[in-house]
PDB file of N, CA and C in Angstrom:
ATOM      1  N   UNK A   1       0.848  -1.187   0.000  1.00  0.00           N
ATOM      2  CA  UNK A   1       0.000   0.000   0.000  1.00  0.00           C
ATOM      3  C   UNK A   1       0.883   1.235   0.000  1.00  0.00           C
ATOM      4  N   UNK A   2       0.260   2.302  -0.917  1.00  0.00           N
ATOM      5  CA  UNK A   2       1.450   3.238  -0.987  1.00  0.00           C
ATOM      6  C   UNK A   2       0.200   4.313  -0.387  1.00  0.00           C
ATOM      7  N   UNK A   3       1.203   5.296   0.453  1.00  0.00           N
ATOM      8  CA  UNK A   3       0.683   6.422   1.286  1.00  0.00           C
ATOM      9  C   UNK A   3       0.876   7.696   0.896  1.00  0.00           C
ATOM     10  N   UNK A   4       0.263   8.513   0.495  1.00  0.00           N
ATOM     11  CA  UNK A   4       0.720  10.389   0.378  1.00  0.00           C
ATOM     12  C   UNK A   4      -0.358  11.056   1.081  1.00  0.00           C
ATOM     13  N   UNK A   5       0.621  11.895   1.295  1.00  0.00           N
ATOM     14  CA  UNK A   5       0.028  13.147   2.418  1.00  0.00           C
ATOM     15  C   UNK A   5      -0.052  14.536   0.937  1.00  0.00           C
ATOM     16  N   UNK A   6      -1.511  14.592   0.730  1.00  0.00           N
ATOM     17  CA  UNK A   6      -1.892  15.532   0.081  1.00  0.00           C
ATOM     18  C   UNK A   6      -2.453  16.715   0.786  1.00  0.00           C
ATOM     19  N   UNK A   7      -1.978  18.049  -0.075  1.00  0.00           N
ATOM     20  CA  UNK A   7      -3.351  19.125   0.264  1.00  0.00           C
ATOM     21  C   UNK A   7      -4.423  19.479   0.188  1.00  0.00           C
ATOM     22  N   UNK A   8      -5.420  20.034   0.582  1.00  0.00           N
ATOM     23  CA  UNK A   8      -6.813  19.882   0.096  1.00  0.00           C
ATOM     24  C   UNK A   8      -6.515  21.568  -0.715  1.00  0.00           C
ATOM     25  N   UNK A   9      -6.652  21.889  -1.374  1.00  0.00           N
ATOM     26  CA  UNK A   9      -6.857  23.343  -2.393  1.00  0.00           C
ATOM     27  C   UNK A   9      -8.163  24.175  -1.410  1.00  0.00           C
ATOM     28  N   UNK A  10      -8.241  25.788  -1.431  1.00  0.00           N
ATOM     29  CA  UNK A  10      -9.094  26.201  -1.150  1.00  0.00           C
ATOM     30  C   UNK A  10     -10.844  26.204  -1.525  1.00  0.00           C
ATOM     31  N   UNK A  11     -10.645  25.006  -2.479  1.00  0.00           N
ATOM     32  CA  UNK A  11     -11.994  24.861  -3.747  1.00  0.00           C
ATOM     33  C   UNK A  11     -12.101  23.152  -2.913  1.00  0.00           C
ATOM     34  N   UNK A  12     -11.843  22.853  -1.998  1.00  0.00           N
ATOM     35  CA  UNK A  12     -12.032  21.151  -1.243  1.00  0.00           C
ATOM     36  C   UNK A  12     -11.254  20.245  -2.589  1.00  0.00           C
ATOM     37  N   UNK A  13      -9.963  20.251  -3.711  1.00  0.00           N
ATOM     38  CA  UNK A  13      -9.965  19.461  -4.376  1.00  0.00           C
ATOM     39  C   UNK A  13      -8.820  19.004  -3.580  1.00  0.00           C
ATOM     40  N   UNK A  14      -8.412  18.031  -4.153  1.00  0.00           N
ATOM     41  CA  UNK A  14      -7.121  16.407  -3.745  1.00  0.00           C
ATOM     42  C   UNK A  14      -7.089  16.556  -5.093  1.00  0.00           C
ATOM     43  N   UNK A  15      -5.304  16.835  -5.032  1.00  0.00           N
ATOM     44  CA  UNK A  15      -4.712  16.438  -6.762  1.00  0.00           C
ATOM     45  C   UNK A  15      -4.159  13.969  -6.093  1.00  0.00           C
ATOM     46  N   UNK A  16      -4.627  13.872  -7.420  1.00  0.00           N
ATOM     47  CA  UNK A  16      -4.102  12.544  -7.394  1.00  0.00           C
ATOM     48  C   UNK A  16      -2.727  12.592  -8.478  1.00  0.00           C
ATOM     49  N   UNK A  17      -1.876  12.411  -7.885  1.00  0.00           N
ATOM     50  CA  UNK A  17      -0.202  11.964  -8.327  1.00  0.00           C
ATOM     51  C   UNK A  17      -0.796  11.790  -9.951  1.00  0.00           C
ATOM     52  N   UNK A  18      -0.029  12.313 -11.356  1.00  0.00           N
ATOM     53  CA  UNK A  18      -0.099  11.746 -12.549  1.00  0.00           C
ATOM     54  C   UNK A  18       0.176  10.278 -12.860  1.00  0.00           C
ATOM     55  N   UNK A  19       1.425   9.792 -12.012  1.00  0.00           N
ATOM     56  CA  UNK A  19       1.667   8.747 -12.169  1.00  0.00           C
ATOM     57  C   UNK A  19       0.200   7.266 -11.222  1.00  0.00           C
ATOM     58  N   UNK A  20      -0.233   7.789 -11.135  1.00  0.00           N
ATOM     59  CA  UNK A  20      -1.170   7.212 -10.125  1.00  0.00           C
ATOM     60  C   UNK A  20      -2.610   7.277 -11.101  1.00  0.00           C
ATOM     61  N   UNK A  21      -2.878   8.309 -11.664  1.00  0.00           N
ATOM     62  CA  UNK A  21      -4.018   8.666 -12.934  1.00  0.00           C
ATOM     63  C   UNK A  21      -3.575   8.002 -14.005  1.00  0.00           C
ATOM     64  N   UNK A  22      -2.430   7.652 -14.360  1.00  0.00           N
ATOM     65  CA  UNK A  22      -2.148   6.832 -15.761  1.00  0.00           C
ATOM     66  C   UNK A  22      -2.348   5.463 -15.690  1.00  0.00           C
ATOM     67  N   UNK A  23      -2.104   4.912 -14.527  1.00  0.00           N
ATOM     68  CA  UNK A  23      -2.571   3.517 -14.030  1.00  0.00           C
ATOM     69  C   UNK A  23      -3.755   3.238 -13.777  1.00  0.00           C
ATOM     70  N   UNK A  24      -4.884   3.978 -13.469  1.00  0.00           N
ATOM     71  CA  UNK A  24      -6.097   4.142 -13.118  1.00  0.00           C
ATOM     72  C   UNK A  24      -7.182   4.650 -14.410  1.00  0.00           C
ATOM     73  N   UNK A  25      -5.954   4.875 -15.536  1.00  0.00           N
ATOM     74  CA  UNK A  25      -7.025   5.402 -16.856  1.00  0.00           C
ATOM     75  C   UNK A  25      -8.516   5.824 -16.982  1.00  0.00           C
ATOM     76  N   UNK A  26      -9.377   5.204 -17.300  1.00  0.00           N
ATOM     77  CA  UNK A  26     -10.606   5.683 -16.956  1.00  0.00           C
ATOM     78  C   UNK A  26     -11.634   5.361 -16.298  1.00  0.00           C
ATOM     79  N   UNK A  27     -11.288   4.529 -15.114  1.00  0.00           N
ATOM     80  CA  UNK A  27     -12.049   3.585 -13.953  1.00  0.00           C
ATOM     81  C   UNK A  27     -12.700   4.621 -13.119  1.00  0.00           C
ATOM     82  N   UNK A  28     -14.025   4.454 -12.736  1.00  0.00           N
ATOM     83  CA  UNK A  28     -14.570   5.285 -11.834  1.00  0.00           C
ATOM     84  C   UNK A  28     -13.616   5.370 -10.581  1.00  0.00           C
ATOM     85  N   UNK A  29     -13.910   6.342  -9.869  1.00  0.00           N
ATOM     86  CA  UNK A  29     -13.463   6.328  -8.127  1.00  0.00           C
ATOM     87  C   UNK A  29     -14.279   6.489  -7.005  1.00  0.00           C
ATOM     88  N   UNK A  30     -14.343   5.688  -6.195  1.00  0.00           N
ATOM     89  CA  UNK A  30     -15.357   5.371  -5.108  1.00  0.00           C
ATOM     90  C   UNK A  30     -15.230   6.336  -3.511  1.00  0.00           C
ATOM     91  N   UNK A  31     -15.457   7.620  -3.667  1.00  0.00           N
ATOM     92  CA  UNK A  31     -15.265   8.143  -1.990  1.00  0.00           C
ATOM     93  C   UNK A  31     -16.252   7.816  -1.118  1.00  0.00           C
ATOM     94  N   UNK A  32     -15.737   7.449  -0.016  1.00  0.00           N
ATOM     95  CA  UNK A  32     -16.362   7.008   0.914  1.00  0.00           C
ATOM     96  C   UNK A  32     -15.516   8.296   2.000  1.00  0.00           C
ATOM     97  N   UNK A  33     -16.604   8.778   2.735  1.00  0.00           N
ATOM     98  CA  UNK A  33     -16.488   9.597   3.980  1.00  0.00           C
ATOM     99  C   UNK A  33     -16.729   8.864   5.378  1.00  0.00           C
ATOM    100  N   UNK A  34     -15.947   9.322   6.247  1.00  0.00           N
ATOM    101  CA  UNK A  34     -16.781   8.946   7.372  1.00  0.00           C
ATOM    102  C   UNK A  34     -16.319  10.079   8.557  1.00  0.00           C
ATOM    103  N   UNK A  35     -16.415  10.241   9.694  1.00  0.00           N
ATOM    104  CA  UNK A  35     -16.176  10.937  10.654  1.00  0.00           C
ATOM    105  C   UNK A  35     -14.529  11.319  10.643  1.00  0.00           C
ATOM    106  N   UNK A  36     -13.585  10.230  10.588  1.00  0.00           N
ATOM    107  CA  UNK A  36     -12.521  10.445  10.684  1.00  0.00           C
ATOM    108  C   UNK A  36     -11.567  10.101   9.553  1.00  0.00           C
ATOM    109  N   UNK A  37     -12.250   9.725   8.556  1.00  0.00           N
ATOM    110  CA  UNK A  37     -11.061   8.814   7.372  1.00  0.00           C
ATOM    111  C   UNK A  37     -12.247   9.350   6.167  1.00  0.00           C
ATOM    112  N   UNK A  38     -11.515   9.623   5.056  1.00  0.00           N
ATOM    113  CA  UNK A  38     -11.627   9.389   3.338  1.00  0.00           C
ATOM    114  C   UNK A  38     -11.382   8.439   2.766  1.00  0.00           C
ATOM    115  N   UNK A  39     -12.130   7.801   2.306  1.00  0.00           N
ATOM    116  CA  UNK A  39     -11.494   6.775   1.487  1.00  0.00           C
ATOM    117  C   UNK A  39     -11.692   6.468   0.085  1.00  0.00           C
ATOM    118  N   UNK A  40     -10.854   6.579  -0.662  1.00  0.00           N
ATOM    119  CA  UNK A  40     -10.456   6.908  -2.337  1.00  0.00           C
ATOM    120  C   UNK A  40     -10.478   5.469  -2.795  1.00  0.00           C
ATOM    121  N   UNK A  41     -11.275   4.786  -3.624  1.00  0.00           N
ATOM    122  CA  UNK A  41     -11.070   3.240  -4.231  1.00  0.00           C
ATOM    123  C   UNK A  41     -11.852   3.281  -5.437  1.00  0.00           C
ATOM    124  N   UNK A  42     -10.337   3.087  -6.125  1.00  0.00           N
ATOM    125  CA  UNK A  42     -10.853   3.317  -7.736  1.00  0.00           C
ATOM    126  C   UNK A  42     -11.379   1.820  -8.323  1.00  0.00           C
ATOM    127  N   UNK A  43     -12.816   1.644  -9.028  1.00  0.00           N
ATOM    128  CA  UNK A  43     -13.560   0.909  -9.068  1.00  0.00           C
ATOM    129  C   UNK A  43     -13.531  -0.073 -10.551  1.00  0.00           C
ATOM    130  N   UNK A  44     -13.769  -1.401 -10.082  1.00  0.00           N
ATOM    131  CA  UNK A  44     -12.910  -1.980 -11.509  1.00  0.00           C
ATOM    132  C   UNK A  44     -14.073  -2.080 -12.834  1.00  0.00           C
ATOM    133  N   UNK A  45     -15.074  -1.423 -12.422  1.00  0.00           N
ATOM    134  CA  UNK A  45     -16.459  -1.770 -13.083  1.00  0.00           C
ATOM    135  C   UNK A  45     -16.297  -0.342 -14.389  1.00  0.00           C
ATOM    136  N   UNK A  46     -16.156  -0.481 -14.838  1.00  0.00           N
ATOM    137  CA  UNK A  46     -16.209   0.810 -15.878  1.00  0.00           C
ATOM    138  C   UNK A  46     -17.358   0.837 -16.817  1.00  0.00           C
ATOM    139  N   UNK A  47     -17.319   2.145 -16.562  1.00  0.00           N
ATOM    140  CA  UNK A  47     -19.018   2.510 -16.329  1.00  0.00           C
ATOM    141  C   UNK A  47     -19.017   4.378 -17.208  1.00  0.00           C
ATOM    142  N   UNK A  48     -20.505   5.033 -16.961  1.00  0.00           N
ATOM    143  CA  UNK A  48     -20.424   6.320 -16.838  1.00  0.00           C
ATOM    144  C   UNK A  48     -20.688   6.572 -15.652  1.00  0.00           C
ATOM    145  N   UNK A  49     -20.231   7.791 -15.720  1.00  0.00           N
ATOM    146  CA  UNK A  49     -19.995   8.675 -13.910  1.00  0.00           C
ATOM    147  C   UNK A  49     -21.737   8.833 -13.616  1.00  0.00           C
ATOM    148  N   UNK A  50     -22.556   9.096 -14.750  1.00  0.00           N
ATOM    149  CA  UNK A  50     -23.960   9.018 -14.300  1.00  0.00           C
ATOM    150  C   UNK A  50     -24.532   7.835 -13.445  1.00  0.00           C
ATOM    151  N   UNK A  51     -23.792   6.857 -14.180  1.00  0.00           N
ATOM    152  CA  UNK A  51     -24.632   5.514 -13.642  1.00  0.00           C
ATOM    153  C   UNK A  51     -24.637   5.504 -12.137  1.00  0.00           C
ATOM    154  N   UNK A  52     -23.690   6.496 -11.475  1.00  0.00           N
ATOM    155  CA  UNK A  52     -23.568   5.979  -9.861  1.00  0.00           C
ATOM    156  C   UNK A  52     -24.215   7.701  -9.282  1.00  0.00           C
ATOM    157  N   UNK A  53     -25.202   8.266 -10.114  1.00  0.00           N
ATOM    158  CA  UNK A  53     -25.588   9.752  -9.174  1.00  0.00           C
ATOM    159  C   UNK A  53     -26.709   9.163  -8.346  1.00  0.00           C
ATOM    160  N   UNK A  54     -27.743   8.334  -8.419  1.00  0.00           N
ATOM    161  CA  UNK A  54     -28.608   7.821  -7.646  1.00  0.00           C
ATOM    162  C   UNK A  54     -27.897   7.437  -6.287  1.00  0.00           C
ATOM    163  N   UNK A  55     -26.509   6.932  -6.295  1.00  0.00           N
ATOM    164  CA  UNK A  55     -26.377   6.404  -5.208  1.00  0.00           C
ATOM    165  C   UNK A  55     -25.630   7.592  -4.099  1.00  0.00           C
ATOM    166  N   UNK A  56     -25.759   8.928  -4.716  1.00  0.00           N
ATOM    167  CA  UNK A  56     -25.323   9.615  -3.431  1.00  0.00           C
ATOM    168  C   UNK A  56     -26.863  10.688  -2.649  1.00  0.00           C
ATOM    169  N   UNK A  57     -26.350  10.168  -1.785  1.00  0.00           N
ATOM    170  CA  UNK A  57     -27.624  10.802  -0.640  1.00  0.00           C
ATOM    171  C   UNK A  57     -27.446  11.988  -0.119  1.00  0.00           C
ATOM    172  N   UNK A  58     -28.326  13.179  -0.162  1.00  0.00           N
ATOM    173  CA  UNK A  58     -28.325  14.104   0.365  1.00  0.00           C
ATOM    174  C   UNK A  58     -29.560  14.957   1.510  1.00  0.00           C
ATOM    175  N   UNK A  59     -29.751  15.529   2.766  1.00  0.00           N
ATOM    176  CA  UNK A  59     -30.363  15.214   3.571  1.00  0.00           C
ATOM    177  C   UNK A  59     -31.191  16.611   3.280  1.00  0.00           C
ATOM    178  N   UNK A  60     -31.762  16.859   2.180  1.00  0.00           N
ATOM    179  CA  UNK A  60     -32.477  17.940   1.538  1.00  0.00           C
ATOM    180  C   UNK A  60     -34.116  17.691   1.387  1.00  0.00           C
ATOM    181  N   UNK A  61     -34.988  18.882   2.096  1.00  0.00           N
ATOM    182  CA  UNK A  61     -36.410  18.083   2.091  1.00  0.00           C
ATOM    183  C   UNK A  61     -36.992  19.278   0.651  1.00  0.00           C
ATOM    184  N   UNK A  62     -36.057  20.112   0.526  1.00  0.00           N
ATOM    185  CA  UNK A  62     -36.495  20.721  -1.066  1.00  0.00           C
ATOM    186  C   UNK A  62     -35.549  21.147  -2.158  1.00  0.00           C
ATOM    187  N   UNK A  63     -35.626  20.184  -3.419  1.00  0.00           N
ATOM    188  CA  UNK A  63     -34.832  20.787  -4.047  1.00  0.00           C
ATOM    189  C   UNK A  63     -34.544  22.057  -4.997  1.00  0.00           C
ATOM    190  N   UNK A  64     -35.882  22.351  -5.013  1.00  0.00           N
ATOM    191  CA  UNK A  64     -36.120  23.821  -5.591  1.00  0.00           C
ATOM    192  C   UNK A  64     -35.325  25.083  -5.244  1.00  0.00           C
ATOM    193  N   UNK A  65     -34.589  24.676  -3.426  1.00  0.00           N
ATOM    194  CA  UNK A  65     -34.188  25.847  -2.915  1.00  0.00           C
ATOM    195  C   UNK A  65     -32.738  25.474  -3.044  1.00  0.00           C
ATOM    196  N   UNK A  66     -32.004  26.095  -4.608  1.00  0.00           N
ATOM    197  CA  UNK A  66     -30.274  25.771  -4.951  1.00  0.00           C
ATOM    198  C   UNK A  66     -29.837  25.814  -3.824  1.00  0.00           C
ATOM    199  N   UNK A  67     -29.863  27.321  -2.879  1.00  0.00           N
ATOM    200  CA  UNK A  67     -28.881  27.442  -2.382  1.00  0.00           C
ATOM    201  C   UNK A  67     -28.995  26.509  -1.093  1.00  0.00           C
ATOM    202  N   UNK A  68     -30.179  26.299  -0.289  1.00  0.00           N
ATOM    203  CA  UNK A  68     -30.079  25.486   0.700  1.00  0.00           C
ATOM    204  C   UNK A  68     -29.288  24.103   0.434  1.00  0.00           C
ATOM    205  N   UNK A  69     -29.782  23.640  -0.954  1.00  0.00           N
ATOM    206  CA  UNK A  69     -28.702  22.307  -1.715  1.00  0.00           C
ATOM    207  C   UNK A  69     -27.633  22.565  -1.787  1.00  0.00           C
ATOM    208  N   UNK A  70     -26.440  23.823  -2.048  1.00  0.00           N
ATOM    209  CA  UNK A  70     -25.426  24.118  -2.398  1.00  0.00           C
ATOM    210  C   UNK A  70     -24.939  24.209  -0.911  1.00  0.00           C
ATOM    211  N   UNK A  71     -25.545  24.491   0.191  1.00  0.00           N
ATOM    212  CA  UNK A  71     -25.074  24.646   1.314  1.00  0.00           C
ATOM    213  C   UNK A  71     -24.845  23.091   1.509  1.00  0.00           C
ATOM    214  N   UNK A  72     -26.068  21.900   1.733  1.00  0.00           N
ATOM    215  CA  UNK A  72     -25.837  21.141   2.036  1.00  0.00           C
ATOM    216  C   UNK A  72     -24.481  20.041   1.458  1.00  0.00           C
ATOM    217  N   UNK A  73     -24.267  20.377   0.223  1.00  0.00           N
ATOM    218  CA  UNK A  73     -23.437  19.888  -0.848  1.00  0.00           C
ATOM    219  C   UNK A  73     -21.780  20.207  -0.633  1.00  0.00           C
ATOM    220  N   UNK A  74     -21.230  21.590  -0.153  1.00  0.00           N
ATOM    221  CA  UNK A  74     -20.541  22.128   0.253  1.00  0.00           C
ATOM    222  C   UNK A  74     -20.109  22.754   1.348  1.00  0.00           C
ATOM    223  N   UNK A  75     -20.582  22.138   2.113  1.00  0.00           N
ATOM    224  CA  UNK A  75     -20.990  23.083   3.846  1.00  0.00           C
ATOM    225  C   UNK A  75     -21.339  24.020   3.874  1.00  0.00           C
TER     226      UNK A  75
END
């Protein structure tokens, strides 16, 4: 298992190493959050990035209101 200590950018991004994106070509990537850990697992199923928007959950009772979504989406 190989380890790097990345920065997060003022925009919340994680650069992933080039050499690390050339091996990973065009495989989805799986984040998983939790309280104390991120976890990055690039997925062997290749797919479109649509096929997996159903599966993220957001705790929004209207979506009409962007910005309350953009809050929830981005802190």
């Amino acid at each position: 298992m190989i380890e790097k200590i990345a920065q997060i950018d003022k925009f919340g991004r994680i650069v992933i190493p080039a050499e690390w994106r050339k091996n990973l070509g065009k495989r989805v990537v799986l984040i998983k959050l939790s309280d104390d850990e991120i976890l990055i697992r690039a997925i062997k199923k290749r797919g479109k990035l649509t096929d997996f928007v159903d599966s993220i959950e957001i705790d929004v009772e209207n979506f009409e209101n962007t910005h309350a979504l953009r809050n929830k989406i981005y802190g």
